[in-house]
C-alpha atoms as a PDB file:
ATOM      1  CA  UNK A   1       0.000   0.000   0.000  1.00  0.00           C
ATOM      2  CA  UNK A   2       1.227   3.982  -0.466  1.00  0.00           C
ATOM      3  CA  UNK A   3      -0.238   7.162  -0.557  1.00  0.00           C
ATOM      4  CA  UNK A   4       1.544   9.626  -2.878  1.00  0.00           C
ATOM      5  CA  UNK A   5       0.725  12.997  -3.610  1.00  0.00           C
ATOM      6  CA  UNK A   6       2.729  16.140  -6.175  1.00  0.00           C
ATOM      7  CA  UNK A   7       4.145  18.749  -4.141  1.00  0.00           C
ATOM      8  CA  UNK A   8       6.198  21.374  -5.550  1.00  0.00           C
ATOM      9  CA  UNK A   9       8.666  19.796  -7.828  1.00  0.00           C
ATOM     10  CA  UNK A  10       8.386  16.434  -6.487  1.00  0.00           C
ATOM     11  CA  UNK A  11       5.773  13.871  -5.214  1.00  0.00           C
ATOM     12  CA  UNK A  12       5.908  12.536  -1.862  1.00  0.00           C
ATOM     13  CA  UNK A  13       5.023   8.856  -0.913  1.00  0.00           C
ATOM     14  CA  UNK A  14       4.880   6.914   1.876  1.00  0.00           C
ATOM     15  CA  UNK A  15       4.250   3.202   1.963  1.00  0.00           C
ATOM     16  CA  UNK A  16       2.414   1.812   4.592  1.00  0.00           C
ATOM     17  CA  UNK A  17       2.151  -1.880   5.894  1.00  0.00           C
ATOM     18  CA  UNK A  18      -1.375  -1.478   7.019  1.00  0.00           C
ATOM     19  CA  UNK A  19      -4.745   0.680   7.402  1.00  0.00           C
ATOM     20  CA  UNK A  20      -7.848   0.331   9.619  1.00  0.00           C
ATOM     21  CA  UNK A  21     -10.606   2.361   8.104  1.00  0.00           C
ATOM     22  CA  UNK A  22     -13.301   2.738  11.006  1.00  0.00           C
ATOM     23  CA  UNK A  23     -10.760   2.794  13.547  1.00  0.00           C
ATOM     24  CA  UNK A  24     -12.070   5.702  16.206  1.00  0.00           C
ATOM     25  CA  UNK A  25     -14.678   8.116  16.795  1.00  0.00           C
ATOM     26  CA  UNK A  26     -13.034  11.122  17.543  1.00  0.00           C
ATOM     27  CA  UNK A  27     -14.611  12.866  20.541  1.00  0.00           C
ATOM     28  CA  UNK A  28     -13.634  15.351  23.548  1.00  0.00           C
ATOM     29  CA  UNK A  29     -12.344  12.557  25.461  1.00  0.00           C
ATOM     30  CA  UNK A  30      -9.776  11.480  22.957  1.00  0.00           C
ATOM     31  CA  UNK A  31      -8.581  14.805  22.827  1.00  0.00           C
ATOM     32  CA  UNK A  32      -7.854  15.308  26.654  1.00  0.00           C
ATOM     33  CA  UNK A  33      -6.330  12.088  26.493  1.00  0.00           C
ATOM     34  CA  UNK A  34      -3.998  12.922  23.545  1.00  0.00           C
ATOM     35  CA  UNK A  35      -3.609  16.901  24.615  1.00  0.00           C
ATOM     36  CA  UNK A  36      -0.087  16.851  26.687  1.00  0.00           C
ATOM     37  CA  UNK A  37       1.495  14.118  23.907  1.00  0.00           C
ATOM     38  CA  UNK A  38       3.758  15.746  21.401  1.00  0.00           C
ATOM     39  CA  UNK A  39       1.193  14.648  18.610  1.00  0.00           C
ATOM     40  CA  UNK A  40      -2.168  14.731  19.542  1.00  0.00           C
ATOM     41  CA  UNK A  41      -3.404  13.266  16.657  1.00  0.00           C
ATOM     42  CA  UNK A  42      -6.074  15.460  16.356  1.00  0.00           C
ATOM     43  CA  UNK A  43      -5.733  16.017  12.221  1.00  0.00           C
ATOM     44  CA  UNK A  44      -4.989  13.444   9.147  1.00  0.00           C
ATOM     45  CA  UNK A  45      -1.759  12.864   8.813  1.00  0.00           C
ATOM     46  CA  UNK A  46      -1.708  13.156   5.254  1.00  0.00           C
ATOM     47  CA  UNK A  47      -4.118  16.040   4.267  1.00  0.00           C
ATOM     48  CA  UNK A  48      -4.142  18.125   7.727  1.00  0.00           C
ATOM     49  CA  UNK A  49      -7.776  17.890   7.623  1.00  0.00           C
ATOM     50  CA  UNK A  50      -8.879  19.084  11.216  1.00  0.00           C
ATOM     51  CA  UNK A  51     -11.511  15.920  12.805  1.00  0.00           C
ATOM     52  CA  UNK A  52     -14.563  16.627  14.539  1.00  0.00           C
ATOM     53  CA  UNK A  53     -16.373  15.629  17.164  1.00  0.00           C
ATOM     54  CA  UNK A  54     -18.539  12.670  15.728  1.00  0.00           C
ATOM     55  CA  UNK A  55     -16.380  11.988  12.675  1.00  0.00           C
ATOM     56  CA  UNK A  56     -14.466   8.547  12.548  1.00  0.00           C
ATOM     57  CA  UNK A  57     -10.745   8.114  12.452  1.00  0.00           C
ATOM     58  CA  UNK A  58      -8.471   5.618  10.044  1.00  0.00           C
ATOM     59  CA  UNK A  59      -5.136   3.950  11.724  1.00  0.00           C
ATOM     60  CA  UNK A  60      -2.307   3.570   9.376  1.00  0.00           C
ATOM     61  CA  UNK A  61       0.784   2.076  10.243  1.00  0.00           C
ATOM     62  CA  UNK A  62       3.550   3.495   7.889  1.00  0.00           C
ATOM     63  CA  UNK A  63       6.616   1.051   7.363  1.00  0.00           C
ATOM     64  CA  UNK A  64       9.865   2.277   9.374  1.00  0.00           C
ATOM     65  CA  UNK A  65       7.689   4.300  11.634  1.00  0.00           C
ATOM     66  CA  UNK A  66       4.720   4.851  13.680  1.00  0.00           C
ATOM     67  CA  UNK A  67       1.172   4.525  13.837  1.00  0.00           C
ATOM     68  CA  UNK A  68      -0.453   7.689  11.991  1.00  0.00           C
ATOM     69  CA  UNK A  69      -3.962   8.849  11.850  1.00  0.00           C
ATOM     70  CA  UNK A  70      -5.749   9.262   8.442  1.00  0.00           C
ATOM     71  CA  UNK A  71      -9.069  10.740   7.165  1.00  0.00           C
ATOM     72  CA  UNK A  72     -11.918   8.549   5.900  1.00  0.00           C
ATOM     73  CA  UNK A  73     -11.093  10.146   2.393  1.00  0.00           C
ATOM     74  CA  UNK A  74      -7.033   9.410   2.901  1.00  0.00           C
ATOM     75  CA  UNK A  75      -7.963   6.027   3.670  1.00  0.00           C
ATOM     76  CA  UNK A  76     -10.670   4.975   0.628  1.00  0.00           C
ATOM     77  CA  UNK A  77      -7.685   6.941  -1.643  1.00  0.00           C
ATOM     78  CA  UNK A  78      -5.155   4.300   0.275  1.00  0.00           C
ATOM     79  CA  UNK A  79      -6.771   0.875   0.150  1.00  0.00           C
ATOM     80  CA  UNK A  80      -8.274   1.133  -3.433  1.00  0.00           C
ATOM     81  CA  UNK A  81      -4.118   1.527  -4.084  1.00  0.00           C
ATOM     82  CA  UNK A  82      -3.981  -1.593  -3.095  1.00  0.00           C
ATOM     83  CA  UNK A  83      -6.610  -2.795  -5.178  1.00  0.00           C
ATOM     84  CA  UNK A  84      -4.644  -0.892  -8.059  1.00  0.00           C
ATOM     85  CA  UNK A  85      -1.560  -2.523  -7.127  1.00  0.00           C
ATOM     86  CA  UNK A  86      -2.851  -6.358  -6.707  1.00  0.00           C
ATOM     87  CA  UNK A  87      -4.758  -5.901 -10.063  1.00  0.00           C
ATOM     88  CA  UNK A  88      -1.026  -4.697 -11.759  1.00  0.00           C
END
């Protein structure tokens, strides 16, 4: 699996070994939990889309490091790469 985007010049891509899609329902509890870590978590990893209350949360674990959080959107754009990739 990889997500890969076209940034200025280049295009970034990460690979990542898995993804759960309905992972966590973002709420005021996960953010007091999360508030005094150095990432809180609290916005997709790969878009910066902010979550809100009520909206669900994807788990991706990218390879060499760790766990990241993803938007539902991130996450359908992830896993139908891998479709992509097994029908290749």
């Amino acid at each position: 699996m990889k997500l890969s985007k076209r940034i200025p010049a280049r295009t970034k891509t990460v690979k990542i070994n898995w993804c759960k899609k309905d992972f966590l329902e973002m709420n005021q509890k996960f953010r007091d939990v999360r508030a005094n870590f150095e990432q809180p978590m609290d916005d997709c990893f790969w878009c910066g889309h902010k979550f809100i209350d009520g909206e669900m949360m994807s788990l991706a674990q990218l390879v060499g490091r760790r766990n990241e959080m993803l938007c539902q959107s991130c996450a359908d754009e992830l896993l139908s790469s891998t479709n992509k990739e097994e029908g290749e």
